[in-house]
C-alpha atoms as a PDB file:
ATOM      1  CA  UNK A   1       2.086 -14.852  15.900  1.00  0.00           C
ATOM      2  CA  UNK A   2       1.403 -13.370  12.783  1.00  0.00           C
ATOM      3  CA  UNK A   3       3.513 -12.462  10.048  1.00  0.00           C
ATOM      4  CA  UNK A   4       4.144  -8.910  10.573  1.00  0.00           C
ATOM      5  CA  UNK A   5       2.519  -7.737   6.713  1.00  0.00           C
ATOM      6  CA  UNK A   6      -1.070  -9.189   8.223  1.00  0.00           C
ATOM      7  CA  UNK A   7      -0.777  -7.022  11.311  1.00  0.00           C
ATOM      8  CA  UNK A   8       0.486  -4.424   9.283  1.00  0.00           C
ATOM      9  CA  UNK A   9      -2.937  -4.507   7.342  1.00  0.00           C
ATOM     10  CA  UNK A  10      -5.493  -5.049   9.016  1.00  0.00           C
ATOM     11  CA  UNK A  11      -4.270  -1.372  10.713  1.00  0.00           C
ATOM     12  CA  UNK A  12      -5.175  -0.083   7.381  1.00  0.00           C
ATOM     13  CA  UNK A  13      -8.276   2.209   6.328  1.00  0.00           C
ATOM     14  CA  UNK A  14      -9.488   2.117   2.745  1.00  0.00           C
ATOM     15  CA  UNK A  15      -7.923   5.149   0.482  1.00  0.00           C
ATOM     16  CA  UNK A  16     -11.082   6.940  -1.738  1.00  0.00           C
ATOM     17  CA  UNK A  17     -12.306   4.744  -4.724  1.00  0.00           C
ATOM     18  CA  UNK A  18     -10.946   1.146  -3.119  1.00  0.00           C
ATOM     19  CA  UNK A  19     -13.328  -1.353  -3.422  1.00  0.00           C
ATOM     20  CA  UNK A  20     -11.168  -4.131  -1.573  1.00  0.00           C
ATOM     21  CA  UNK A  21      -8.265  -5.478  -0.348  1.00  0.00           C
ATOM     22  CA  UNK A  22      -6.146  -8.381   0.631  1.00  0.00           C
ATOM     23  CA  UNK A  23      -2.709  -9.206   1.288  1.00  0.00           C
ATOM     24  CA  UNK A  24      -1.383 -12.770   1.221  1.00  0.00           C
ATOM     25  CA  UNK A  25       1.634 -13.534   3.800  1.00  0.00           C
ATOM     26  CA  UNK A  26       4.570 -15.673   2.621  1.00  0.00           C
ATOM     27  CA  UNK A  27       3.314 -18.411   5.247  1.00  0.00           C
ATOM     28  CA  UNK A  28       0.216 -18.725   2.782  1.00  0.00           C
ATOM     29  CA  UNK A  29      -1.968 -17.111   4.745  1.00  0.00           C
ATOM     30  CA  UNK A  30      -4.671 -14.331   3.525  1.00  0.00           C
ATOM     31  CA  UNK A  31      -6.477 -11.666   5.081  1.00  0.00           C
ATOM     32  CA  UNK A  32      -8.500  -9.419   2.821  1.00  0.00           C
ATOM     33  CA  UNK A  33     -11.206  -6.636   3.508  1.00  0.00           C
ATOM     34  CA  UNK A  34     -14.328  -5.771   1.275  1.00  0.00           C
ATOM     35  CA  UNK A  35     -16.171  -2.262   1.079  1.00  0.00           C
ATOM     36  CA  UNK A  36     -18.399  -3.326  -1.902  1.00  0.00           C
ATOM     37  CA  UNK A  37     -20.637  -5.891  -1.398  1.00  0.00           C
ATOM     38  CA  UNK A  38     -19.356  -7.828  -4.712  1.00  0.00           C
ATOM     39  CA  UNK A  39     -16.205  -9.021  -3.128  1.00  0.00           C
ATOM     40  CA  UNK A  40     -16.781 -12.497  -0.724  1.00  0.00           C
ATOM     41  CA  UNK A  41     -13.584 -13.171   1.806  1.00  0.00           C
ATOM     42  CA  UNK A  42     -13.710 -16.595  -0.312  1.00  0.00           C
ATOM     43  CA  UNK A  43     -13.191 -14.358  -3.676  1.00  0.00           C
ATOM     44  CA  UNK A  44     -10.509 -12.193  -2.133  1.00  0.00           C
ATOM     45  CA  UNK A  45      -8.675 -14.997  -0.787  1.00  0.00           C
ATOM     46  CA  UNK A  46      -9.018 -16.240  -4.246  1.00  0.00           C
ATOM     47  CA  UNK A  47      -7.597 -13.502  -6.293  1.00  0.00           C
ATOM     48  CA  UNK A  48      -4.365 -13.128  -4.069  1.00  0.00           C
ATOM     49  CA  UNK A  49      -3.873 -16.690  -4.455  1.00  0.00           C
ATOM     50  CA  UNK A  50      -4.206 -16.461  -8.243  1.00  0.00           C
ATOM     51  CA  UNK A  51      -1.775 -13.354  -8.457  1.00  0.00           C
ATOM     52  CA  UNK A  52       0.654 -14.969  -6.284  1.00  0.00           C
ATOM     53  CA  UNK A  53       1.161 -18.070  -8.214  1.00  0.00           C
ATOM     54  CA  UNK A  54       1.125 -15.394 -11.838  1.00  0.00           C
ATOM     55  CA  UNK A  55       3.796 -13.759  -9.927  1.00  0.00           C
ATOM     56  CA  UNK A  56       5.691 -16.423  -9.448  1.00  0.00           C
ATOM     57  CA  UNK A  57       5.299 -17.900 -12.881  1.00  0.00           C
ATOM     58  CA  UNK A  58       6.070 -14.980 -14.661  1.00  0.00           C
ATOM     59  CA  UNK A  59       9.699 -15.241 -12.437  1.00  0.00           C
ATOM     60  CA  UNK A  60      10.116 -18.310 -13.337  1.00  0.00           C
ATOM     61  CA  UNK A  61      10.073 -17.129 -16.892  1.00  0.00           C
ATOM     62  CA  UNK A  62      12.551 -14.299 -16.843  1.00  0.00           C
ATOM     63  CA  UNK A  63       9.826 -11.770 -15.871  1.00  0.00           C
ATOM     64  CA  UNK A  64      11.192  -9.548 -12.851  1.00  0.00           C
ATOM     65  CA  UNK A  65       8.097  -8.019 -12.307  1.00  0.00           C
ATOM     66  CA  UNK A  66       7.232  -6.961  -8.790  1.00  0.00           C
ATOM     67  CA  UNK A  67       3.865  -4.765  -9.280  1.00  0.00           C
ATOM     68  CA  UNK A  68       1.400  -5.331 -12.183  1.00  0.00           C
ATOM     69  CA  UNK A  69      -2.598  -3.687 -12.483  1.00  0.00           C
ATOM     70  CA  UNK A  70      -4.895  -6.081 -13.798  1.00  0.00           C
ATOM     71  CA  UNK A  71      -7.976  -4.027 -15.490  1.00  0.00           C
ATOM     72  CA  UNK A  72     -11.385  -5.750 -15.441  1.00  0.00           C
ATOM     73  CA  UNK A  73     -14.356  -3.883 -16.454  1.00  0.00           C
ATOM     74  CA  UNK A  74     -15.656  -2.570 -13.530  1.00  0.00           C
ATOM     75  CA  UNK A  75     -12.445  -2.656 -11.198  1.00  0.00           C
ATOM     76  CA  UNK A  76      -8.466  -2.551 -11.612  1.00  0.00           C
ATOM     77  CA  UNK A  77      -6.552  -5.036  -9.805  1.00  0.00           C
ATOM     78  CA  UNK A  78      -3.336  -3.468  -8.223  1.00  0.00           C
ATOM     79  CA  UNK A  79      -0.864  -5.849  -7.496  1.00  0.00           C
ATOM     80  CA  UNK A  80       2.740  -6.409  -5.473  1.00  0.00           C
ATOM     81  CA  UNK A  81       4.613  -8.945  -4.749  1.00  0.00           C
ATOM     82  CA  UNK A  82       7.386  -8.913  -1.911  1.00  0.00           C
ATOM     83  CA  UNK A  83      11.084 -10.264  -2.741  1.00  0.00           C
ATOM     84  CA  UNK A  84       9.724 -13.179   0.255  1.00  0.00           C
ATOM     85  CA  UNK A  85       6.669 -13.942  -1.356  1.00  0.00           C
ATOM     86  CA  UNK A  86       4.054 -11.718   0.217  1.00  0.00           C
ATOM     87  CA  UNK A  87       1.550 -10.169  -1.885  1.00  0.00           C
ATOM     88  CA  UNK A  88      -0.621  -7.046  -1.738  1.00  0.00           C
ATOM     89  CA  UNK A  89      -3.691  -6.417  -3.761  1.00  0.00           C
ATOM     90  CA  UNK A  90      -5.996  -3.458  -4.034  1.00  0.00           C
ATOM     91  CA  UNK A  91      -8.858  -3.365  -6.181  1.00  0.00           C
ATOM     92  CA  UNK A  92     -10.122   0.217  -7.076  1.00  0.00           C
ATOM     93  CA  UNK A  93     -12.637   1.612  -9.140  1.00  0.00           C
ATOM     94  CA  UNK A  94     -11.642   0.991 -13.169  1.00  0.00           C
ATOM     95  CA  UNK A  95     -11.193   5.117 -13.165  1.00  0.00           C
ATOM     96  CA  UNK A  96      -8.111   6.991 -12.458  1.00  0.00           C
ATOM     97  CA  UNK A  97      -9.761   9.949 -10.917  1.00  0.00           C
ATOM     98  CA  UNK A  98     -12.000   7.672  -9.086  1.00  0.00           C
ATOM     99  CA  UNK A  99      -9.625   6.583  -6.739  1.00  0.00           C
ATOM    100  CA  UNK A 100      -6.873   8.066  -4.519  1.00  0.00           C
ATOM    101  CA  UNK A 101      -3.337   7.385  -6.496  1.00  0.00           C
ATOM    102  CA  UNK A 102      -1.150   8.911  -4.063  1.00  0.00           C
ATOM    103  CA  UNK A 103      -2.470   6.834  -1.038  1.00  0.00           C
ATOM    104  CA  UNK A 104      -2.523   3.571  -2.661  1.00  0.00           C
ATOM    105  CA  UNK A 105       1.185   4.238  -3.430  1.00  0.00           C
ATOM    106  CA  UNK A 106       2.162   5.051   0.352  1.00  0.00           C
ATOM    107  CA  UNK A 107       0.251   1.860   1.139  1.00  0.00           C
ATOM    108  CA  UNK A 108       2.420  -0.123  -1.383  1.00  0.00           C
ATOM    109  CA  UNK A 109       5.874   1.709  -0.313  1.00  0.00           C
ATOM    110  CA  UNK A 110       4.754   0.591   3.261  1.00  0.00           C
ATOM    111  CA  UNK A 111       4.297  -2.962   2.037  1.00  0.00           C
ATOM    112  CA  UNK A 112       7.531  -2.863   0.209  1.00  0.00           C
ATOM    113  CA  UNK A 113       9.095  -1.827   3.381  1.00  0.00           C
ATOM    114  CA  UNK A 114       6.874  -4.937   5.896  1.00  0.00           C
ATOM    115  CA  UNK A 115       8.355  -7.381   2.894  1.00  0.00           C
ATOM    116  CA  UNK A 116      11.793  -6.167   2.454  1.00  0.00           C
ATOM    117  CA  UNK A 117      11.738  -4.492  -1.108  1.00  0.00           C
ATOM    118  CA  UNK A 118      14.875  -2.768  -1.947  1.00  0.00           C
ATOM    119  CA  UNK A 119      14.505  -0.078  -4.388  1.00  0.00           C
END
């Protein structure tokens, strides 16, 4: 069975101005979409992998952090990480007006729901 955050996303649509998207379950396991052509399964899987463990090191730190945006030049990064573990990444265009703010943050307050966030 899968966890329920996979099921939960692959239901999903992209919001204007995403580029791609993963979300890594607690279990380990990644499932990530691409609408741009630069972004390999293999890269996506990748990148969640990568924010997971910085998550995770930053906690181990004294950093309660639970969403961060990585900027790159041509894309941001947008980043949460469930109190189990899960993670959910969105990379958008590197423009605020570029891509849809609102939506993204309904698909992260869903997330946060799926992974048991309490806010």
């Amino acid at each position: 069975m899968k966890p329920p955050v996979i099921h939960w996303f692959e239901q999903q649509s992209a919001p204007r101005g995403t580029l791609a998207a993963a979300v890594r379950a607690a279990d380990k396991s990644t499932v990530g979409r691409a609408w741009n052509n630069a972004f390999t399964n293999d890269a996506l899987d990748n990148a969640l992998r990568c924010v997971a463990d910085t998550f995770q090191i930053l906690q181990a730190n004294g950093v309660a952090l639970a969403r961060m945006r990585l900027v790159y030049k041509n894309a941001w990064l947008h980043c949460e990480r469930g109190p189990d573990g899960s993670c959910l990444g969105i990379f958008t265009v590197a423009n605020i007006e570029g891509y849809d703010a609102a939506a993204l943050e309904k698909l992260f307050k869903q997330f946060q729901v799926l992974s048991g966030i309490k806010r």
